[in-house]
Every structure is written in C-alpha cells, then in structure tokens.
C-alpha atoms as a PDB file:
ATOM      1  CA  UNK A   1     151.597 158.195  60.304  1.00  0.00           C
ATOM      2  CA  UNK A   2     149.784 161.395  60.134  1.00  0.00           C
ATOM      3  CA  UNK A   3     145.613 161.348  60.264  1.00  0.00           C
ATOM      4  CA  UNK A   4     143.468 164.589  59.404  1.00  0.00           C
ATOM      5  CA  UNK A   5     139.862 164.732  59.387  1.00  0.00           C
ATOM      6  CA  UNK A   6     137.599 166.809  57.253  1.00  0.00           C
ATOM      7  CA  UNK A   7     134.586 167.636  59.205  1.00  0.00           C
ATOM      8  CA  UNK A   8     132.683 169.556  56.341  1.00  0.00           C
ATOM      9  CA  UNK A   9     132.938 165.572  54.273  1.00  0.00           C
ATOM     10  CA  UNK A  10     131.914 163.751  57.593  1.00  0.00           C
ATOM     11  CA  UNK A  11     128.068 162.550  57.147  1.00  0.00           C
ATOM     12  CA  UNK A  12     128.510 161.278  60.808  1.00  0.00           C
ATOM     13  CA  UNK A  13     128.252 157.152  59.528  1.00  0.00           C
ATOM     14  CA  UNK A  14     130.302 156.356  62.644  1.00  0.00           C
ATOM     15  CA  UNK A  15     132.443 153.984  60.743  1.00  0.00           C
ATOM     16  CA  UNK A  16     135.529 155.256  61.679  1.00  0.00           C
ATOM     17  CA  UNK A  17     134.961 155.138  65.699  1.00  0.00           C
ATOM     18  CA  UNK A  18     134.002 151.357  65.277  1.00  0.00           C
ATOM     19  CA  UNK A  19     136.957 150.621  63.106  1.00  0.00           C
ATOM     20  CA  UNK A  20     139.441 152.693  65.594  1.00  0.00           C
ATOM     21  CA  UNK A  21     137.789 154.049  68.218  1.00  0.00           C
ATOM     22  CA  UNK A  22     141.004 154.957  69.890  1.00  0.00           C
ATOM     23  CA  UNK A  23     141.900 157.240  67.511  1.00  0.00           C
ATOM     24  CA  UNK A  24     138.263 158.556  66.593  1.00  0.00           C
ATOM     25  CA  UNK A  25     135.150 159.776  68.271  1.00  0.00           C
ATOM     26  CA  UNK A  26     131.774 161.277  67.540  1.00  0.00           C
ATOM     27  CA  UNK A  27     131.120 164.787  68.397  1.00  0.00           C
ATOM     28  CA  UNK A  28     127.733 164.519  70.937  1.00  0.00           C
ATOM     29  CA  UNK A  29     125.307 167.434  69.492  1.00  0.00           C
ATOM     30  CA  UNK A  30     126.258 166.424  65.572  1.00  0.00           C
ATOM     31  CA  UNK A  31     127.714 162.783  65.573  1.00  0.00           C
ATOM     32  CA  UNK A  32     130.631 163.924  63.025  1.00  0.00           C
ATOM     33  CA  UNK A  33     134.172 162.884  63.551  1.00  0.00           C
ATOM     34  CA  UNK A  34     136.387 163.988  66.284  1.00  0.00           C
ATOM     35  CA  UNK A  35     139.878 162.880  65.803  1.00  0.00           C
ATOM     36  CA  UNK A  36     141.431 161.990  69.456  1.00  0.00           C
ATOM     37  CA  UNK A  37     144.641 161.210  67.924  1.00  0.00           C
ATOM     38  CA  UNK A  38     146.671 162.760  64.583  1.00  0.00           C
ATOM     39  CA  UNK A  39     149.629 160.531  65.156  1.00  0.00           C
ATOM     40  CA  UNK A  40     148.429 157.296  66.231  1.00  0.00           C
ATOM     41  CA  UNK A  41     151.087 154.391  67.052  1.00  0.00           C
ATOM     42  CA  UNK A  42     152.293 152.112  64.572  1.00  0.00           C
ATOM     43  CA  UNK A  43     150.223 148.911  66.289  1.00  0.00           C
ATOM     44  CA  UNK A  44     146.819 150.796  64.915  1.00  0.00           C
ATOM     45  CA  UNK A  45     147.748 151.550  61.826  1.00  0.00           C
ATOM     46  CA  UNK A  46     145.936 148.808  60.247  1.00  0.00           C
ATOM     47  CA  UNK A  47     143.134 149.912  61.439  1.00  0.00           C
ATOM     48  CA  UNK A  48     143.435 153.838  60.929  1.00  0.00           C
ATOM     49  CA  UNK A  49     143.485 152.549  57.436  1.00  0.00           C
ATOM     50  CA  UNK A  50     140.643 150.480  57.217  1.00  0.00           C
ATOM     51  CA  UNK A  51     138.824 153.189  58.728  1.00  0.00           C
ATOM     52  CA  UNK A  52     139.516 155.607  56.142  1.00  0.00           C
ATOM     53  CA  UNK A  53     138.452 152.721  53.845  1.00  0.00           C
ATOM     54  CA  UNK A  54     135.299 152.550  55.167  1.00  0.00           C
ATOM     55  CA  UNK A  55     134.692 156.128  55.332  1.00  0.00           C
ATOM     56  CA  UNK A  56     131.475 156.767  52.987  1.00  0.00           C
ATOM     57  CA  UNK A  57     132.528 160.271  52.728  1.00  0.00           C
ATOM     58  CA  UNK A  58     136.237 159.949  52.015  1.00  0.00           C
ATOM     59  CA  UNK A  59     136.614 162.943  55.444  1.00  0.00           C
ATOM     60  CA  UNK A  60     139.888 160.778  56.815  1.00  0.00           C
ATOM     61  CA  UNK A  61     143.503 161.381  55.031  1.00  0.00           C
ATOM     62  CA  UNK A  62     145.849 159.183  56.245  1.00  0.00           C
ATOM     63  CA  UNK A  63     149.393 159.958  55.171  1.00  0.00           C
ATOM     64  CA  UNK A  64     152.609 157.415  56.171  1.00  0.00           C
END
C-alpha cells in the first residue's frame, strides 16, 4: 500500500488523524494533513482506507 497526501485539497477536517492517526497528523500553525507514514503496514489498511473515505476533500490517494 502506497498513501500520498495532497495538501493544496486538505481543508484541515481532521478526519483522517482520527480514523488513522498512526499514519496521519495535523500540521500545528495550519491543521492540514501531515502524512507520518506513505507505506503503512498491512494491519492498518482498513483504516488508511476509511480515512480516505472520510476525507471531505478527497486530499488522500491510497493505491494497493
């Protein structure tokens, strides 16, 4: 699995850190997306998924 993150889509909703906050963060001075990991492990896939679900912006890819 491969995650990328477009930071000029984020609106900073945060959904993604509560959905997988091992693999995402929110930058301090403009709360948009900060991705900790591009190859997360297969165990948080699920939720690397649902997190680009949720994502009101469509900023996550997530390719297998």
């Amino acid at each position: 699995m491969k995650v990328t993150v477009d930071q000029d889509k984020c609106v900073g909703s945060g959904q993604c850190v509560l959905t997988a906050e091992a693999v995402f963060d929110q930058g301090d001075e403009d709360g948009l997306v900060v991705l900790l990991n591009p190859t997360p492990p297969d165990d948080l896939a699920d939720d690397v998924r649902h997190a680009a679900e949720m994502c009101p912006a469509a900023a996550i890819t997530v390719e297998d």
